[in-house]
PDB file of N, CA and C in Angstrom:
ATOM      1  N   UNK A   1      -5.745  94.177  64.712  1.00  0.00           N
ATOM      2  CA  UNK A   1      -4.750  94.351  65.766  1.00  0.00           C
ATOM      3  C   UNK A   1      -4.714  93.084  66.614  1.00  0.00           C
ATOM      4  N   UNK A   2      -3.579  92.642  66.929  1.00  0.00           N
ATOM      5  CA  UNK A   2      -3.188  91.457  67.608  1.00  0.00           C
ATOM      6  C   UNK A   2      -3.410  91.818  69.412  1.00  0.00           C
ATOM      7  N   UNK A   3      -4.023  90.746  69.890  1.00  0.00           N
ATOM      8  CA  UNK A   3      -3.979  90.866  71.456  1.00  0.00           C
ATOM      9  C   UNK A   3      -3.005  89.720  72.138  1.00  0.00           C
ATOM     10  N   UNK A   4      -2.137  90.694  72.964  1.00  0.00           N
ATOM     11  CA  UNK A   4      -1.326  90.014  73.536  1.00  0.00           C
ATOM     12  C   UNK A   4      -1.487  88.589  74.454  1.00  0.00           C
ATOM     13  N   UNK A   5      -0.983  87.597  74.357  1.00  0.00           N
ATOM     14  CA  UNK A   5      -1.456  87.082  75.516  1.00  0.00           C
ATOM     15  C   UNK A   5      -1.363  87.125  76.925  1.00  0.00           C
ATOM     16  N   UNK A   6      -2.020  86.637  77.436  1.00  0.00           N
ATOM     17  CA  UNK A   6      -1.716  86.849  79.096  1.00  0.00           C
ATOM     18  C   UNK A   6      -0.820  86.516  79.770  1.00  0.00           C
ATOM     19  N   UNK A   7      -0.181  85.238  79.478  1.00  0.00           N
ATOM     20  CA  UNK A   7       1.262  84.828  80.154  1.00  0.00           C
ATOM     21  C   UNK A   7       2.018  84.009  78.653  1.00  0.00           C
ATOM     22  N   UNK A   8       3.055  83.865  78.960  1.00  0.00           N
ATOM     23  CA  UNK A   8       4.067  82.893  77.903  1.00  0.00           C
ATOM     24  C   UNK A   8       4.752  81.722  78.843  1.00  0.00           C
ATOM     25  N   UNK A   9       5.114  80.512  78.092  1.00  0.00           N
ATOM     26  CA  UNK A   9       5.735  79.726  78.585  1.00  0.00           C
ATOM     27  C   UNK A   9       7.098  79.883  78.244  1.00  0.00           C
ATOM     28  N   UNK A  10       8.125  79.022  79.030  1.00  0.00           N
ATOM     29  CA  UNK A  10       9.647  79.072  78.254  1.00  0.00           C
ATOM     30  C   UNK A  10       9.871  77.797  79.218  1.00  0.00           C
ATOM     31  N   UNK A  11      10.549  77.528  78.597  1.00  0.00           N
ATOM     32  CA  UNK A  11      11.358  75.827  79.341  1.00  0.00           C
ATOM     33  C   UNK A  11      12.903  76.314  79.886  1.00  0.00           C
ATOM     34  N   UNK A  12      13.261  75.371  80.693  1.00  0.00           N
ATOM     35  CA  UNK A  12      14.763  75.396  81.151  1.00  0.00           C
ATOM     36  C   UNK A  12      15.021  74.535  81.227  1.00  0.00           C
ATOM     37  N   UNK A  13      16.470  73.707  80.801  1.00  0.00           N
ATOM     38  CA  UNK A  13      16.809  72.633  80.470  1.00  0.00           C
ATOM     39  C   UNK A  13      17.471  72.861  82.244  1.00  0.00           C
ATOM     40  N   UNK A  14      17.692  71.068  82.324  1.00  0.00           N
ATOM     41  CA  UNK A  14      18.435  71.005  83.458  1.00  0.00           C
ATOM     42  C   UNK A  14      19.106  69.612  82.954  1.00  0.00           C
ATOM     43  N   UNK A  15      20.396  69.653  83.917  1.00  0.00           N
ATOM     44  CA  UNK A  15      21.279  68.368  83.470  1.00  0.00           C
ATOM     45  C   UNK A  15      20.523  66.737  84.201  1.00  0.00           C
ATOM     46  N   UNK A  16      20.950  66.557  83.261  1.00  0.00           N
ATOM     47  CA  UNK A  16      20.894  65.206  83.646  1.00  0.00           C
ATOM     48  C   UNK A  16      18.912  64.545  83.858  1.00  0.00           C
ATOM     49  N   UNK A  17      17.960  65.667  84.051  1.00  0.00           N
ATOM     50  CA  UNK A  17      16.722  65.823  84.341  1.00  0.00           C
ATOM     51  C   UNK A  17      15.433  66.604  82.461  1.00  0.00           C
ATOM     52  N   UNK A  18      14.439  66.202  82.628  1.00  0.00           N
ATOM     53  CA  UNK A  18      13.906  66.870  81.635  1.00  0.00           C
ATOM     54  C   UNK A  18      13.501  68.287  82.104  1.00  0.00           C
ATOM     55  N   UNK A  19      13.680  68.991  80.935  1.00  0.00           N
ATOM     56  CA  UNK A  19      13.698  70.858  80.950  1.00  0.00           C
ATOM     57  C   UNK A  19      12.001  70.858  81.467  1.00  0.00           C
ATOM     58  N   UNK A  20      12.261  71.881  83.129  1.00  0.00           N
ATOM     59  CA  UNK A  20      10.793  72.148  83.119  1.00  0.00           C
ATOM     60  C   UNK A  20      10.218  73.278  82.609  1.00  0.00           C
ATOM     61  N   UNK A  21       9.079  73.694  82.920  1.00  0.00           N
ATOM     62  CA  UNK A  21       8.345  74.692  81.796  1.00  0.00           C
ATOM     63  C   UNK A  21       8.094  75.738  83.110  1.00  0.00           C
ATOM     64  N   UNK A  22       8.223  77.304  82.377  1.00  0.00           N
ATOM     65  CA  UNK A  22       7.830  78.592  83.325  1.00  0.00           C
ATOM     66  C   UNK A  22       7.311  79.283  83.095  1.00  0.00           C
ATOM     67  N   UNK A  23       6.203  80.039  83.344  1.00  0.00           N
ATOM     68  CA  UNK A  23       5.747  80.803  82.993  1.00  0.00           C
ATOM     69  C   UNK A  23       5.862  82.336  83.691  1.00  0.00           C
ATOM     70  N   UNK A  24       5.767  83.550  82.613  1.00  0.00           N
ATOM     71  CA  UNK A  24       5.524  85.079  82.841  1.00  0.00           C
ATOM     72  C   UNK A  24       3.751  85.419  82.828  1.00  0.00           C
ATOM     73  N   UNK A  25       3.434  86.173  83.825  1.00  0.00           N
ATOM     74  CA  UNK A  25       2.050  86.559  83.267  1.00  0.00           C
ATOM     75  C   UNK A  25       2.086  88.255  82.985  1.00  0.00           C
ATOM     76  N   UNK A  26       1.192  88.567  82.253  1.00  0.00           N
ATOM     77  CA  UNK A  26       1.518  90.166  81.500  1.00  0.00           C
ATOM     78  C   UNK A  26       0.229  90.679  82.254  1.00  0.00           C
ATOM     79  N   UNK A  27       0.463  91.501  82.916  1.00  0.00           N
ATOM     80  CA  UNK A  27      -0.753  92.779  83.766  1.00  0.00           C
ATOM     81  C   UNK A  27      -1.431  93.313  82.820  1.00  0.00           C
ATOM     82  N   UNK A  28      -2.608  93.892  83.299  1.00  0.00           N
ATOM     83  CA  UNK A  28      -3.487  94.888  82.641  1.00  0.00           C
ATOM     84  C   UNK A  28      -2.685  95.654  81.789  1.00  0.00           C
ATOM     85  N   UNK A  29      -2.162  96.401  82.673  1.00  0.00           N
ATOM     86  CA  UNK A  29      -1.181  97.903  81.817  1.00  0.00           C
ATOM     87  C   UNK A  29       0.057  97.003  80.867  1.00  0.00           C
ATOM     88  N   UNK A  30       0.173  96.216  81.053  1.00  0.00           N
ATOM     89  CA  UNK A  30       1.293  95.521  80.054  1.00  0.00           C
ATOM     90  C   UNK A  30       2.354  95.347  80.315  1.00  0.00           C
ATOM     91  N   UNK A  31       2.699  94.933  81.416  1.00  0.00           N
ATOM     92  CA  UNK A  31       3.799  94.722  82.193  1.00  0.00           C
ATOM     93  C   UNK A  31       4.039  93.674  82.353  1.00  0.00           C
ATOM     94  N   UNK A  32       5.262  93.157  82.179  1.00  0.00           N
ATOM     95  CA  UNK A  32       5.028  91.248  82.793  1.00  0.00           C
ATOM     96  C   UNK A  32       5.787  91.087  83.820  1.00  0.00           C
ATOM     97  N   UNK A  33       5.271  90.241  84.495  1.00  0.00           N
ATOM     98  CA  UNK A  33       5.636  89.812  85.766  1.00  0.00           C
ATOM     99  C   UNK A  33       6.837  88.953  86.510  1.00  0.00           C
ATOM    100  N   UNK A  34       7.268  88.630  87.463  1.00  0.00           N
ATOM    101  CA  UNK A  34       8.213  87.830  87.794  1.00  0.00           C
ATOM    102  C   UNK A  34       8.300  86.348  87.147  1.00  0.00           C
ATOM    103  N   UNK A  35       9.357  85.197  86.526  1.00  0.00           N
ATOM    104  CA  UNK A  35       8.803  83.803  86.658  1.00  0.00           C
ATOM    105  C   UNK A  35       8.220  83.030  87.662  1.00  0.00           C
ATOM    106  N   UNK A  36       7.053  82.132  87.239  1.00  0.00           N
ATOM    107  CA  UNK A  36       6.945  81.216  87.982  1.00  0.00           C
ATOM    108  C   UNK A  36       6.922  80.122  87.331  1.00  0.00           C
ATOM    109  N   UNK A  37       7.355  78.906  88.527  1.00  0.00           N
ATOM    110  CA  UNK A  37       7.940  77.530  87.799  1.00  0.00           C
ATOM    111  C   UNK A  37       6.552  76.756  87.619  1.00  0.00           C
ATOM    112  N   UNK A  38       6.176  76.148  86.857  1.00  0.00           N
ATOM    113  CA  UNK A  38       4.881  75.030  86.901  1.00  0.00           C
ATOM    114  C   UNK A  38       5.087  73.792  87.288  1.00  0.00           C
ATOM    115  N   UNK A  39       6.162  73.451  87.681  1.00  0.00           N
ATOM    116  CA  UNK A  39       6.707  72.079  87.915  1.00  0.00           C
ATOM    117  C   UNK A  39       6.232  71.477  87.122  1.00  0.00           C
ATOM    118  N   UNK A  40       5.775  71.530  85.529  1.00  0.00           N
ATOM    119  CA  UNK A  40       5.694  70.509  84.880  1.00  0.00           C
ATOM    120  C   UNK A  40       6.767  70.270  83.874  1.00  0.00           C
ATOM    121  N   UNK A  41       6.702  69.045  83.011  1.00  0.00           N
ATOM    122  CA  UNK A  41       7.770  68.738  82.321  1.00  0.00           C
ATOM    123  C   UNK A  41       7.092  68.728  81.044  1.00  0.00           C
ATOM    124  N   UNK A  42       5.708  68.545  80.662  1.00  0.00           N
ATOM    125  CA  UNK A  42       5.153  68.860  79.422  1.00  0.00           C
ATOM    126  C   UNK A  42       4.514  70.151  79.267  1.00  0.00           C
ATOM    127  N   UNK A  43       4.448  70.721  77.940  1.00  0.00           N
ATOM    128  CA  UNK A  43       4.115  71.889  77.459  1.00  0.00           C
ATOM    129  C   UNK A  43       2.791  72.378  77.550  1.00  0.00           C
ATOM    130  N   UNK A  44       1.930  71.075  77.988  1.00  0.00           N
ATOM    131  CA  UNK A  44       0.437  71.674  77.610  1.00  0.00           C
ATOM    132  C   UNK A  44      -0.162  71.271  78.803  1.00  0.00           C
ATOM    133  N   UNK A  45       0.531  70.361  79.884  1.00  0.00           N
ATOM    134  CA  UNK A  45       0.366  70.713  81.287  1.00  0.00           C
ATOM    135  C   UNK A  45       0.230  71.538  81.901  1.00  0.00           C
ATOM    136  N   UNK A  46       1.661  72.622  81.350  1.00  0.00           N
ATOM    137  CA  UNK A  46       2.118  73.683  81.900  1.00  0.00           C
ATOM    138  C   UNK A  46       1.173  74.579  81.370  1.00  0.00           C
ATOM    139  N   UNK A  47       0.781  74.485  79.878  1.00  0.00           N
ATOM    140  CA  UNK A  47      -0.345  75.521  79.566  1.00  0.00           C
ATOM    141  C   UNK A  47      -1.435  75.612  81.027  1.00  0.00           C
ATOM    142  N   UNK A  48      -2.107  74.449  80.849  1.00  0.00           N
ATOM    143  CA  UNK A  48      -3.036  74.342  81.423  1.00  0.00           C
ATOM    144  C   UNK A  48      -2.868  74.582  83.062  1.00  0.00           C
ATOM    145  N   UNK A  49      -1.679  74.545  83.735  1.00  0.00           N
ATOM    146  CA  UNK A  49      -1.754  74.944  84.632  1.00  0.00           C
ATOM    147  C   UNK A  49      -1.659  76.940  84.929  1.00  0.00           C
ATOM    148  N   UNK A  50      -1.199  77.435  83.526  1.00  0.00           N
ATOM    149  CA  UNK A  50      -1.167  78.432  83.659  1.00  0.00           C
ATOM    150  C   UNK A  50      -2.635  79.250  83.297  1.00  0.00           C
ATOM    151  N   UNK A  51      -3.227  78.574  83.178  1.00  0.00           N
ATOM    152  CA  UNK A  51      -4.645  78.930  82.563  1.00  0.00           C
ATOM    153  C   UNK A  51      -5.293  79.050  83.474  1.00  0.00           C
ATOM    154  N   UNK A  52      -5.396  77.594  84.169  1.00  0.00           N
ATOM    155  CA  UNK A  52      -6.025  77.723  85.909  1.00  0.00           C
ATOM    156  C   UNK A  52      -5.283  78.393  86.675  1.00  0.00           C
ATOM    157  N   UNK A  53      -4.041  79.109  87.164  1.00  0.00           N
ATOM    158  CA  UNK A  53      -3.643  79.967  87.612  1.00  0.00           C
ATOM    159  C   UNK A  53      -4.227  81.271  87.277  1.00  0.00           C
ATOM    160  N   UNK A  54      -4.245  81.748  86.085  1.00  0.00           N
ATOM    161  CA  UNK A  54      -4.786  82.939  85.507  1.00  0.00           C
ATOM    162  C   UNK A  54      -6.150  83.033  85.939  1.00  0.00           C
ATOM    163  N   UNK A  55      -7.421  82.026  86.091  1.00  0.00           N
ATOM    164  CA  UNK A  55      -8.405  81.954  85.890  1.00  0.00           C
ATOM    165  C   UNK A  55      -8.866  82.072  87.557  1.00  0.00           C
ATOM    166  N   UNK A  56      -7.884  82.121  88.282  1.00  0.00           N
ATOM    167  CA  UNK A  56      -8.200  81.669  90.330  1.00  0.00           C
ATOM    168  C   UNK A  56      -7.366  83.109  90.339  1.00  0.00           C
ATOM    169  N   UNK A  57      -6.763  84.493  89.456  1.00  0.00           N
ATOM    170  CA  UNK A  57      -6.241  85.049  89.472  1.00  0.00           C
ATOM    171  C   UNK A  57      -5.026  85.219  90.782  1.00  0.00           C
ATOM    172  N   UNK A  58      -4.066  83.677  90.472  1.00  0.00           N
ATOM    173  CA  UNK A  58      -3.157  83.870  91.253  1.00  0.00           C
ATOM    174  C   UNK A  58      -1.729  84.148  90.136  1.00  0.00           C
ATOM    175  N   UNK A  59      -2.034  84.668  89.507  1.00  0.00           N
ATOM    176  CA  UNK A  59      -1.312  85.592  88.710  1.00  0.00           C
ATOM    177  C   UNK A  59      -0.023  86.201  89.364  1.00  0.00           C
ATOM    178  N   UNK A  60       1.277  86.352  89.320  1.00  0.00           N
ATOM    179  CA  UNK A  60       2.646  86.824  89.833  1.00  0.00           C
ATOM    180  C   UNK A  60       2.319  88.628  89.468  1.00  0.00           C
ATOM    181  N   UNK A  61       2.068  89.485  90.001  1.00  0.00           N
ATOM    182  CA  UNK A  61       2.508  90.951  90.187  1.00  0.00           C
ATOM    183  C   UNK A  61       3.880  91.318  89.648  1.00  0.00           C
ATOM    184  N   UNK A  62       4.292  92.361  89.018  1.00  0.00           N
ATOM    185  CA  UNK A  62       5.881  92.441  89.237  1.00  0.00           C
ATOM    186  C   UNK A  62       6.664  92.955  90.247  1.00  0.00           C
ATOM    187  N   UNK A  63       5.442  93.576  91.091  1.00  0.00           N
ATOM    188  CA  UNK A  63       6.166  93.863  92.247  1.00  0.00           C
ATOM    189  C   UNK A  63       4.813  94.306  93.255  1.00  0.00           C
ATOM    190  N   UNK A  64       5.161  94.161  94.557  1.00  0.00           N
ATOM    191  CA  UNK A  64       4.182  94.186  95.074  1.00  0.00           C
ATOM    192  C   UNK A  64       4.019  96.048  95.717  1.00  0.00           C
ATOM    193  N   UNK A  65       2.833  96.397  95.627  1.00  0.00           N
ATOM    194  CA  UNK A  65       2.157  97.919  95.855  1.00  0.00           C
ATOM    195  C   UNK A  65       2.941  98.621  97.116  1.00  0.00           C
ATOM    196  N   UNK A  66       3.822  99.524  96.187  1.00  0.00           N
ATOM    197  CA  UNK A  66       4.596 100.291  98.012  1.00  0.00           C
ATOM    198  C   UNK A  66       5.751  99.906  97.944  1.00  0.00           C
ATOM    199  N   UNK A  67       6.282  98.347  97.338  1.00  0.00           N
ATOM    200  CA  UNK A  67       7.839  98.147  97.756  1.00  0.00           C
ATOM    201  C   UNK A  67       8.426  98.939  96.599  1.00  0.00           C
ATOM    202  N   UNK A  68       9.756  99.012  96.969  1.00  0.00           N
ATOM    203  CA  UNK A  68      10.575  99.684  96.543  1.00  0.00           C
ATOM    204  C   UNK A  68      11.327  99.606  95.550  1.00  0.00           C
ATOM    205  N   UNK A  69      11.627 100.408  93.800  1.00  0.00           N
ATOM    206  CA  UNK A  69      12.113  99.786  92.706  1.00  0.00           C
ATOM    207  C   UNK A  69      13.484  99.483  93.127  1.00  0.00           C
ATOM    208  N   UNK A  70      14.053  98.943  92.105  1.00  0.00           N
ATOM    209  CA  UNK A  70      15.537  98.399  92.354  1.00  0.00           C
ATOM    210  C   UNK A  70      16.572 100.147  92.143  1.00  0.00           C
ATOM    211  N   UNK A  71      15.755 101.006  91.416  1.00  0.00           N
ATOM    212  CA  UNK A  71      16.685 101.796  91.634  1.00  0.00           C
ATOM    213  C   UNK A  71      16.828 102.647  92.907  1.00  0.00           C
ATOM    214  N   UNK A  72      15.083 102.838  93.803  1.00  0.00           N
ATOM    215  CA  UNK A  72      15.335 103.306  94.779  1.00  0.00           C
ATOM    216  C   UNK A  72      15.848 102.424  95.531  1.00  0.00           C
ATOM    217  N   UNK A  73      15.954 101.557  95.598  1.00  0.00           N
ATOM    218  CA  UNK A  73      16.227 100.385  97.299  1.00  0.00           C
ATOM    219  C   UNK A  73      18.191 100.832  96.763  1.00  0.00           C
ATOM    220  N   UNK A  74      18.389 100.980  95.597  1.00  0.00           N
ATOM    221  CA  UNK A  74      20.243 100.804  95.616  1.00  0.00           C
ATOM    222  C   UNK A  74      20.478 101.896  95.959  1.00  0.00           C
ATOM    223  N   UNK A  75      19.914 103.295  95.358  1.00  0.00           N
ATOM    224  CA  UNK A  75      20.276 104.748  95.442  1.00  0.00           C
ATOM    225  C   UNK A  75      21.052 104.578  96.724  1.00  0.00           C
ATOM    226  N   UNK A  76      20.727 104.062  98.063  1.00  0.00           N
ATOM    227  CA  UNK A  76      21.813 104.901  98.799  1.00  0.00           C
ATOM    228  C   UNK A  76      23.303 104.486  99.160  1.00  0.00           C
ATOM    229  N   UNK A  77      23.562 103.241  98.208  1.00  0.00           N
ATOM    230  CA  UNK A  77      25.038 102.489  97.838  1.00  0.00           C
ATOM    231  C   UNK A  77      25.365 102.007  96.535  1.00  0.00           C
ATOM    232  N   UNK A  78      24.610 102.139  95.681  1.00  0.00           N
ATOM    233  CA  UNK A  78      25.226 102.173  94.905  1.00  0.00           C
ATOM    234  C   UNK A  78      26.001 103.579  93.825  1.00  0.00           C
ATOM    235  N   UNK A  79      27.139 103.287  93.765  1.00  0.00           N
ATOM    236  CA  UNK A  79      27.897 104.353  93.104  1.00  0.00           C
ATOM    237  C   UNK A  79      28.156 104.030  91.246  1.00  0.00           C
ATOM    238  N   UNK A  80      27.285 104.510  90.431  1.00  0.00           N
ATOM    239  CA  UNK A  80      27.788 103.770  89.241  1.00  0.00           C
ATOM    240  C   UNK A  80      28.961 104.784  88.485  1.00  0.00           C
ATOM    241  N   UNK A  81      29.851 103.994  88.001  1.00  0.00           N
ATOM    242  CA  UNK A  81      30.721 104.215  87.359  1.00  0.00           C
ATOM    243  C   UNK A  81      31.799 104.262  88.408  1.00  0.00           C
TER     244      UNK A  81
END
């Protein structure tokens, strides 16, 4: 059985500038988290900064304990359909 990893990288190109690198980190229960940017422009920078992030567990949450999901915070305006 395969173990997931803890965060993934993905790049974003930008004009005119080199694509920087972002990372997701995945929770205990298996959830992944908000992006965060690494401000780097190489791939194994960005590893490595996500490693030492992971490792000082300043890790991104997907949401923080108590706030409110997106469906409760809309429930009392939004009308779908």
């Amino acid at each position: 059985m395969a173990v997931a990893k803890r965060f993934y990288l993905y790049s974003r190109k930008r004009k005119g500038k080199p694509a920087v690198w972002y990372v997701r980190f995945r929770s205990d229960d298996g959830t992944i988290g908000s992006p965060a940017c690494t401000q780097q422009t190489d791939e194994s920078k960005a590893e490595q900064w996500a490693v030492e992030a992971s490792l000082k567990g300043e890790t991104l949450a997907t949401r923080k304990p108590g706030s409110p999901t997106l469906e409760e915070w809309s429930t009392p305006w939004w009308i779908h359909g």
